[in-house]
Protein backbone atom coordinates (compact mmCIF):
# COMPACT_ATOMS: atom_id res chain seq x y z
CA UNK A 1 128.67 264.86 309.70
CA UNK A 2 126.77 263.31 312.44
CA UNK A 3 125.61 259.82 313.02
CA UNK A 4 122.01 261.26 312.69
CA UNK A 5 122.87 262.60 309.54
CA UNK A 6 124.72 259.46 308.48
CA UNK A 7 121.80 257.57 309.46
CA UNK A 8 119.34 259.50 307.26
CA UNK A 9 121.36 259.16 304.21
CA UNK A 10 121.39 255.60 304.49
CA UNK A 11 117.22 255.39 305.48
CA UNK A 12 116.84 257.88 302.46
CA UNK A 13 118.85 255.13 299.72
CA UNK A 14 117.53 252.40 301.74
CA UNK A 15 115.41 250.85 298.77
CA UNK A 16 118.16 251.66 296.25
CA UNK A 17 120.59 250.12 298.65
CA UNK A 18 118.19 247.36 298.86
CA UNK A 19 117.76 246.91 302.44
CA UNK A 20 115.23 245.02 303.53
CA UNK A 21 112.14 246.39 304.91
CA UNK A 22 112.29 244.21 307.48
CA UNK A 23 115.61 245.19 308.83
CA UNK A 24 116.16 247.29 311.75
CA UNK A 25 118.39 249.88 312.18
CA UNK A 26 120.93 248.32 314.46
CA UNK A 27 123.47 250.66 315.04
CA UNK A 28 125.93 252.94 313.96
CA UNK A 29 130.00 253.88 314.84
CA UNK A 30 132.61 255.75 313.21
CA UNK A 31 135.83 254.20 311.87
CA UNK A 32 138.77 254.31 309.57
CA UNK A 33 137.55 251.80 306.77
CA UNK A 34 139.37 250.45 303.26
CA UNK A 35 138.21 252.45 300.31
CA UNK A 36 138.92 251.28 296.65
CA UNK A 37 137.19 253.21 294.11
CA UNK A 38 136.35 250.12 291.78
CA UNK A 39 136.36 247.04 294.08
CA UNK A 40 136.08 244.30 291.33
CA UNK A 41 139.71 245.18 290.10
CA UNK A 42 143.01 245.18 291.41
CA UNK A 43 144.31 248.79 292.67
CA UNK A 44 145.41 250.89 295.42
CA UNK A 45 142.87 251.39 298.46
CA UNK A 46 142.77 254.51 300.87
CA UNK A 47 142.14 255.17 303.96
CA UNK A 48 138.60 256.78 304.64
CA UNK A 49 137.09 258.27 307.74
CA UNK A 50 133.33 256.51 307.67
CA UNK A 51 130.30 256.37 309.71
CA UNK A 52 129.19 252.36 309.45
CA UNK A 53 125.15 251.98 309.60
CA UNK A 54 124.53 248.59 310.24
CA UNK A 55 120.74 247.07 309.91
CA UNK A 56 119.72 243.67 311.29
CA UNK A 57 117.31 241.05 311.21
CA UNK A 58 117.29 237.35 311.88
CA UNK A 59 118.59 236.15 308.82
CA UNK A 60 121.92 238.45 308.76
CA UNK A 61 122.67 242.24 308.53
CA UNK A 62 123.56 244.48 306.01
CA UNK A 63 126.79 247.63 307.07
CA UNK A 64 126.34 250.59 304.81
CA UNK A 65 129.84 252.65 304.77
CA UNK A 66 129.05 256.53 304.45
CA UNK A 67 132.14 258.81 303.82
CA UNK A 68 132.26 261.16 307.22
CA UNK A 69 133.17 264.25 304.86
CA UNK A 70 131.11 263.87 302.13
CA UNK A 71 128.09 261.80 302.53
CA UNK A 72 128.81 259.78 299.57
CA UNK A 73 127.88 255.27 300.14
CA UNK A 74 131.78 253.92 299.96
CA UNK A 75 130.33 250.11 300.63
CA UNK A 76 127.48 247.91 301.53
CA UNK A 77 128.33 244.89 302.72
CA UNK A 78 126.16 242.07 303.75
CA UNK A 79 125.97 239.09 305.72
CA UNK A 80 123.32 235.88 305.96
């Protein structure tokens, strides 16, 4: 996958991901990042190979994690 295409899947969820409209795409980078399949319980995590999209605005920005292989959204994590 490409950061183009990476980018696209992430403008294409971007309301279900609720991003704000306001928020501009920032920037995105490849990286190994911490997967764990149900994040709100204890359990292993693996290793994934992800492209992270990260939006902006003046408030805070929001990193969308996008599985390299598969397209699937690993995380979204935001800031303020």
């Amino acid at each position: 996958m490409t950061q183009d295409q990476a980018v696209q899947i992430v403008q294409a969820k971007r309301r279900k991901l609720q991003i704000d409209p306001e928020m501009a795409f920032e920037s995105a980078r490849k990286a190994v990042v911490e997967y764990k399949k149900n994040p709100d319980t204890p359990g292993p995590t693996e290793d994934r190979i992800a492209w992270i999209v990260t939006f902006s605005w003046e408030w805070g920005y929001v990193n969308v994690h996008v599985d390299e292989r598969t397209g699937d959204i690993l995380a979204v994590r935001r800031s303020s």
